[in-house]
N, C-alpha and C. Protein backbone atom coordinates (compact mmCIF):
# COMPACT_ATOMS: atom_id res chain seq x y z
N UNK A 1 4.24 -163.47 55.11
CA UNK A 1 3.90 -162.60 56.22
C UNK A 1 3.99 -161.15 55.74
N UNK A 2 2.72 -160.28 56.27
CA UNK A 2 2.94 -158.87 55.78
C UNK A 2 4.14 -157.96 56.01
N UNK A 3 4.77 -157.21 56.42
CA UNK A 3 5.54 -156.38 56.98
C UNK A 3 4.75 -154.77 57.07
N UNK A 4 4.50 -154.11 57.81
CA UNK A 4 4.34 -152.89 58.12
C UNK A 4 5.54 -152.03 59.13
N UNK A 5 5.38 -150.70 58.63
CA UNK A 5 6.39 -149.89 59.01
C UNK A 5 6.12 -148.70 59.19
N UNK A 6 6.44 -147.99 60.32
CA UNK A 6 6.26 -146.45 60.86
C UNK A 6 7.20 -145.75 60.86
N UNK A 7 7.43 -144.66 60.09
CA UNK A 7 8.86 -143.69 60.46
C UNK A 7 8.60 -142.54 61.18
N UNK A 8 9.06 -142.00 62.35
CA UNK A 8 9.04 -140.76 62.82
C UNK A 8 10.02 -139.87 62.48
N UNK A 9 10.19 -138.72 62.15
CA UNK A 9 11.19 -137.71 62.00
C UNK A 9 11.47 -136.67 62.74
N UNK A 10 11.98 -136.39 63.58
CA UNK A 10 12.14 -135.40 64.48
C UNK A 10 13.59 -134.36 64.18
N UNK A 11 12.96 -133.03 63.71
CA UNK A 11 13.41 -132.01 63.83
C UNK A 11 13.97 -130.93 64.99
N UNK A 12 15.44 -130.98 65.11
CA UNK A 12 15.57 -130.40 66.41
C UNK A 12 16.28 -129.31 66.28
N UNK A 13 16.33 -128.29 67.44
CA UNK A 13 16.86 -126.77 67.15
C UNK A 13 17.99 -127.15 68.13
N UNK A 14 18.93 -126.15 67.84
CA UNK A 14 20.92 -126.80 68.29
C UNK A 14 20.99 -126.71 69.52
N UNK A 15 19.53 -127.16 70.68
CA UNK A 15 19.88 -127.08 72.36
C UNK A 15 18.99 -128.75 71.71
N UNK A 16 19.01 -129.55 70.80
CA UNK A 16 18.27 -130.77 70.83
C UNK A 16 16.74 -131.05 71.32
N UNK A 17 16.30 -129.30 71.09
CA UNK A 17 14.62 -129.27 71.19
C UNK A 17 13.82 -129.87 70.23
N UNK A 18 12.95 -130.32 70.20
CA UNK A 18 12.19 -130.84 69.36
C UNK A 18 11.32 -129.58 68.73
N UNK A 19 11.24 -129.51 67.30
CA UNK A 19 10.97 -128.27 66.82
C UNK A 19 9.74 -128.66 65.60
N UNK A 20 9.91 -129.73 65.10
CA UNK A 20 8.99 -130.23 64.28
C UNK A 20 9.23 -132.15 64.56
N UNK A 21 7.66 -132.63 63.98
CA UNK A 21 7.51 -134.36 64.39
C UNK A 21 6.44 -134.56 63.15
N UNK A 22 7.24 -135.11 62.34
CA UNK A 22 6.42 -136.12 61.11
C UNK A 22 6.78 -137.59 61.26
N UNK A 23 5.56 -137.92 60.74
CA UNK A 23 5.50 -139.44 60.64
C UNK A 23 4.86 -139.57 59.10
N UNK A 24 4.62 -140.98 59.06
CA UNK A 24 4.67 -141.61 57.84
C UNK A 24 4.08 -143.32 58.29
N UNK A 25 3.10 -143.95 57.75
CA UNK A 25 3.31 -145.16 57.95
C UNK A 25 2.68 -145.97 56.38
N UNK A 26 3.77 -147.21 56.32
CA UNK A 26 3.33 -147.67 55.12
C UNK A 26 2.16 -148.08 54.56
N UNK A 27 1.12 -148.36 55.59
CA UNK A 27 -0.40 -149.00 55.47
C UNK A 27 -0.99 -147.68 55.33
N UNK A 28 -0.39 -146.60 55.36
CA UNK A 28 -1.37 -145.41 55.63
C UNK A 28 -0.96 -144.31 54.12
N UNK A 29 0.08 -144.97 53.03
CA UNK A 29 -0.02 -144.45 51.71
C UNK A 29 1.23 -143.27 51.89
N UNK A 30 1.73 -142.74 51.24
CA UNK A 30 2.96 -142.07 51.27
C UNK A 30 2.77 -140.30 51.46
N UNK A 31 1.79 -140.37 52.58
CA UNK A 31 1.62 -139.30 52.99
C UNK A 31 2.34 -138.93 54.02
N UNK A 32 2.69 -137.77 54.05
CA UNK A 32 3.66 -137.03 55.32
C UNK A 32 3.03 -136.70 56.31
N UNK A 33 2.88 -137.31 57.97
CA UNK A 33 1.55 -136.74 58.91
C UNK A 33 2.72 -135.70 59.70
N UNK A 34 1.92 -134.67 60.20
CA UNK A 34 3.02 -133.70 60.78
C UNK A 34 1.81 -134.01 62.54
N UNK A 35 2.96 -133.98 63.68
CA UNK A 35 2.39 -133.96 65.20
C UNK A 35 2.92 -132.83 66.19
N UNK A 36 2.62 -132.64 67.23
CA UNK A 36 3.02 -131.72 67.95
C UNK A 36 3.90 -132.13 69.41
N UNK A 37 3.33 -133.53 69.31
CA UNK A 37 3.63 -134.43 70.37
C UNK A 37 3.32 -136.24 69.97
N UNK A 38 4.59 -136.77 70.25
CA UNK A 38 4.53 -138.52 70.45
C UNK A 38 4.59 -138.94 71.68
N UNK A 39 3.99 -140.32 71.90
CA UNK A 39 4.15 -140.78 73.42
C UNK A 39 4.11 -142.30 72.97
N UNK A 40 5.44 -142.77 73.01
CA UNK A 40 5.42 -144.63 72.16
C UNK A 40 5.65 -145.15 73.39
N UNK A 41 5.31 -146.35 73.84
CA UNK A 41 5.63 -147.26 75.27
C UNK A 41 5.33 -148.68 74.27
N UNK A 42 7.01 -149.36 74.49
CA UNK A 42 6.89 -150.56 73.92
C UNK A 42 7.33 -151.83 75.05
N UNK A 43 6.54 -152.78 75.37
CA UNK A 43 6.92 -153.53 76.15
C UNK A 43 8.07 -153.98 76.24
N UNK A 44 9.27 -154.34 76.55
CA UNK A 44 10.75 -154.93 76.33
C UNK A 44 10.49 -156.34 76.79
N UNK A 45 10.62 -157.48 75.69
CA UNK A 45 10.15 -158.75 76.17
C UNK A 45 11.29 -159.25 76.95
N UNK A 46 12.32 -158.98 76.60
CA UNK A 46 13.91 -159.26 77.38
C UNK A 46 13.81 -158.69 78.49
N UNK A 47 13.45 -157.71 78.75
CA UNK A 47 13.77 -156.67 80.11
C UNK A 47 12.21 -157.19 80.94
N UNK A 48 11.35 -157.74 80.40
CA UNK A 48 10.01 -157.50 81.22
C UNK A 48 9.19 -156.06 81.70
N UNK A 49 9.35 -155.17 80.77
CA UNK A 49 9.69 -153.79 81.48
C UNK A 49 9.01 -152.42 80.14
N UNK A 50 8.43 -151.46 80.78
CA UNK A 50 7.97 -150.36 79.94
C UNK A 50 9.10 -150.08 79.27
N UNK A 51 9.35 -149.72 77.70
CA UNK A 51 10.29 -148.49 77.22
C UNK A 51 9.37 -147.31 76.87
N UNK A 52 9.68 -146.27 76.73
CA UNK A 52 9.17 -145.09 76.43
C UNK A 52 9.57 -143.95 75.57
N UNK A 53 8.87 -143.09 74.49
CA UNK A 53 9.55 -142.18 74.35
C UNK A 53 8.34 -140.91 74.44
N UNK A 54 9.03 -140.44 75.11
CA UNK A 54 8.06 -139.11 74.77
C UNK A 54 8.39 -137.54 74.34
N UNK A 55 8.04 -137.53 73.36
CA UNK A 55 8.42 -135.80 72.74
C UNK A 55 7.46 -135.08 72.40
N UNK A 56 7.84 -133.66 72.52
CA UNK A 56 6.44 -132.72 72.24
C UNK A 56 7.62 -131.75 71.82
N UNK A 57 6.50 -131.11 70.35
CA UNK A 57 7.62 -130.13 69.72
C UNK A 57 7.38 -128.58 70.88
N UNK A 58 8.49 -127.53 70.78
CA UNK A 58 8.16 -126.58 71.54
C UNK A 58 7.15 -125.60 71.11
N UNK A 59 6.73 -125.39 70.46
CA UNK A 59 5.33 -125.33 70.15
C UNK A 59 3.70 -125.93 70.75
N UNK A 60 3.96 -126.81 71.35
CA UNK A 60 2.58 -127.38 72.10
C UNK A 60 2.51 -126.68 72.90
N UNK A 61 1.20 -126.25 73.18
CA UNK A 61 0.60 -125.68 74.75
C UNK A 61 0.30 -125.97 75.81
N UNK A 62 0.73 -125.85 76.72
CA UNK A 62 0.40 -126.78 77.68
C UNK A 62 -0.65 -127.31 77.54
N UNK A 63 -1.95 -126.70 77.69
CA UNK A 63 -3.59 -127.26 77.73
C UNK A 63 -3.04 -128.05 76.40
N UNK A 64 -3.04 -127.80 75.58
CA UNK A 64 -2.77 -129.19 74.83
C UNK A 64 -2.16 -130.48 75.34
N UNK A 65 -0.58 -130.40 75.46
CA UNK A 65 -0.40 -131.49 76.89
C UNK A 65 -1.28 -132.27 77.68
N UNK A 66 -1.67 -131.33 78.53
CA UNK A 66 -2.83 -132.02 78.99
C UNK A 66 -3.72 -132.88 78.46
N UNK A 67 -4.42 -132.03 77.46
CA UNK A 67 -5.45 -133.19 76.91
C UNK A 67 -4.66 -134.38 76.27
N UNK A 68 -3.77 -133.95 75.59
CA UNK A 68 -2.89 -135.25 74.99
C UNK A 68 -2.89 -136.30 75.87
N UNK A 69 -2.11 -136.32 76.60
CA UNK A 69 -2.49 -137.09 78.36
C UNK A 69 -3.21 -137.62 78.37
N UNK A 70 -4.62 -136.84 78.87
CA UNK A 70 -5.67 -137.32 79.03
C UNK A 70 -6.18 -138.26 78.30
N UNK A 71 -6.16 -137.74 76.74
CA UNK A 71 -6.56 -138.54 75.89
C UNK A 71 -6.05 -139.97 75.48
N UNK A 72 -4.10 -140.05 75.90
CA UNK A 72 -3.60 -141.48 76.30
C UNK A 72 -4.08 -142.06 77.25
N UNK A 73 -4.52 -141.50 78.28
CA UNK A 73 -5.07 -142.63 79.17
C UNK A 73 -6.60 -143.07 78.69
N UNK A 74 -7.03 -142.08 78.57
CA UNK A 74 -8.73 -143.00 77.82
C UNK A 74 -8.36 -144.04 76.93
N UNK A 75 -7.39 -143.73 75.55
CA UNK A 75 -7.12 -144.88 75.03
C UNK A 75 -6.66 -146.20 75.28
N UNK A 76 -5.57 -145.44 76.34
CA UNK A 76 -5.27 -146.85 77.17
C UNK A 76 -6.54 -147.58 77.54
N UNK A 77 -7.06 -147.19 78.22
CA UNK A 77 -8.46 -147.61 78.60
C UNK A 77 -8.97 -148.25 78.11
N UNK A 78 -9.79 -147.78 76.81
CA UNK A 78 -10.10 -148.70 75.86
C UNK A 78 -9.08 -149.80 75.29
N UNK A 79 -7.87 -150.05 75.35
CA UNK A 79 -7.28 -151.00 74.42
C UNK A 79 -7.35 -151.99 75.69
N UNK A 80 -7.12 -151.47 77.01
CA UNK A 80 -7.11 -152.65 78.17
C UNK A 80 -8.77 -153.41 77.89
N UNK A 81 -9.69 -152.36 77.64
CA UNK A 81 -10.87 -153.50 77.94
C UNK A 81 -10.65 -154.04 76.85
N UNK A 82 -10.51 -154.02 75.67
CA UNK A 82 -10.46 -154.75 74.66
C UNK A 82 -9.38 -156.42 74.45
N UNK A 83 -8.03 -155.98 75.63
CA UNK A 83 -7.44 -156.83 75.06
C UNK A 83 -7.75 -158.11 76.66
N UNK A 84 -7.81 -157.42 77.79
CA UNK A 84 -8.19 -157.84 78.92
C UNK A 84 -9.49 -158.48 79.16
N UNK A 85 -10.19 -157.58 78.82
CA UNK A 85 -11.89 -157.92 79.78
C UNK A 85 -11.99 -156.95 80.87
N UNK A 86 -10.92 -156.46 81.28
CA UNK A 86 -10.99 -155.69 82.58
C UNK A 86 -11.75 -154.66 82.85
N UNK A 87 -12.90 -155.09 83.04
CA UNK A 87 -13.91 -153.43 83.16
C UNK A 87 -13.49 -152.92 84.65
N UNK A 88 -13.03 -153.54 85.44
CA UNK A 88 -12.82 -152.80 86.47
C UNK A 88 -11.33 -151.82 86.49
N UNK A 89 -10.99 -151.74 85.81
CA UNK A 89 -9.75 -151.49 85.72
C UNK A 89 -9.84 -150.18 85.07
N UNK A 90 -10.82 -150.74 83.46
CA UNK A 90 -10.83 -149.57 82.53
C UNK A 90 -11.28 -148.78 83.05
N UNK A 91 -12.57 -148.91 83.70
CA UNK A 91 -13.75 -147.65 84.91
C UNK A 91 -12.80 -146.91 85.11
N UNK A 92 -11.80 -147.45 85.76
CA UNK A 92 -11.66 -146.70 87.29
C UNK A 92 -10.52 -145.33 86.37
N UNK A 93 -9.69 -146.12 84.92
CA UNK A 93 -9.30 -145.22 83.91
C UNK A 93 -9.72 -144.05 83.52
N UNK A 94 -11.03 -144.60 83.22
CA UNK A 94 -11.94 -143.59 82.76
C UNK A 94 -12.42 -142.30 83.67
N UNK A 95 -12.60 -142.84 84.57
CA UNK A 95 -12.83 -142.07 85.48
C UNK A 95 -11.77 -141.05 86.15
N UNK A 96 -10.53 -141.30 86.04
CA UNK A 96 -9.54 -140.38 86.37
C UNK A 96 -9.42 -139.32 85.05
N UNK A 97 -9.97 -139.91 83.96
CA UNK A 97 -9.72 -138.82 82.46
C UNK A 97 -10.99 -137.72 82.73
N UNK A 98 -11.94 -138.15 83.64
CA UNK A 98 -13.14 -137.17 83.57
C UNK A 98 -12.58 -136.44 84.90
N UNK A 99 -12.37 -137.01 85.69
CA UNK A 99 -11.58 -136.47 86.76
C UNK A 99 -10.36 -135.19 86.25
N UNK A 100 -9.67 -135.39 85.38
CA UNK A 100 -8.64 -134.95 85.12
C UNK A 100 -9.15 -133.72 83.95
N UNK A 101 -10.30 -133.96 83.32
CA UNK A 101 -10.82 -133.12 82.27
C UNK A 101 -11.52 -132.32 82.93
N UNK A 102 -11.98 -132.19 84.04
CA UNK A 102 -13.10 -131.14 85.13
C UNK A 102 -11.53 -129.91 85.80
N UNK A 103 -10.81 -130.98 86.03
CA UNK A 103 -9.29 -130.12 86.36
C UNK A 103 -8.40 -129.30 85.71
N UNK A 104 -8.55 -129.65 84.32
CA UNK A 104 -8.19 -128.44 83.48
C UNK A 104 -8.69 -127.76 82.75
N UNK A 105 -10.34 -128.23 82.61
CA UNK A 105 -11.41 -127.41 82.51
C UNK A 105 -11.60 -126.38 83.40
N UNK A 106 -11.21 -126.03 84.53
CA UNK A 106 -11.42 -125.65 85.79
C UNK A 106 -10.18 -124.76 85.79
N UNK A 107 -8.91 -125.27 85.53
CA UNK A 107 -7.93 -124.40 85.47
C UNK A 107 -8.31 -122.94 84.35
N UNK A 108 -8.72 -123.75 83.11
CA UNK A 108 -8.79 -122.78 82.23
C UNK A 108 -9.46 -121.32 82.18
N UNK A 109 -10.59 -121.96 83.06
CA UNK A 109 -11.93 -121.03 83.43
C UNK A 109 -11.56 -120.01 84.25
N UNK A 110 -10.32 -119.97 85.12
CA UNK A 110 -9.71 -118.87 86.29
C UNK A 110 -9.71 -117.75 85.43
C-alpha cells in the first residue's frame, strides 16, 4: 500500500497569530509551498461529525478571504457532483458562489 503525507507549518507571533503557513506534500517532491490561508474539514468517523481547521496568516486581505471562501465552496461543489451525482445540490452551490462573487464585486466597486 502507498503511503502519502502532508505537512503544514505554521508560524506564529507571541499573541499565537498566524504569521506565516507552509506546506509540503510527499507526492508533490520536496518543495516548500508557502499559503496565506488553510481551511482542512476532516470527517470524524468515531464522532460522525465535521472537524475543522481554519487559519489565515495576518497578512491576508479581507477581499482575499472572501474569495478564498468563495472559492471553497465552488470546490466543494465540484467534489459533491463528482463523488454524489448531486446536480441539484451542486447548482444551487454554485449559484450562491456567483451570488456571493456579484457581492463582493459590488462591495469593492463603492
Amino acid at each position: 500500500m502507498k503511503k502519502s503525507e502532508i505537512y503544514f507549518s505554521i508560524a506564529l507571533d507571541d499573541q499565537h497569530v498566524p504569521e506565516a503557513i507552509s506546506w509540503r506534500a510527499t507526492d508533490a517532491g520536496e518543495a516548500i509551498h508557502f499559503a496565506k490561508a488553510i481551511n482542512i474539514a476532516l470527517w470524524d468517523r468515531n464522532e460522525a461529525g465535521t472537524m475543522k481547521i481554519d487559519l489565515w496568516t495576518k497578512d491576508m486581505p479581507v477581499n482575499e478571504m472572501k474569495y478564498f471562501c468563495i472559492d471553497t465552496i465552488g470546490s466543494m461543489a465540484e467534489s459533491l457532483q463528482r463523488a454524489t451525482n448531486d446536480t441539484v445540490m451542486a447548482e444551487k452551490m454554485k449559484k450562491l458562489c456567483q451570488e456571493l462573487m456579484k457581492h463582493v464585486d459590488e462591495e469593492e466597486n463603492k
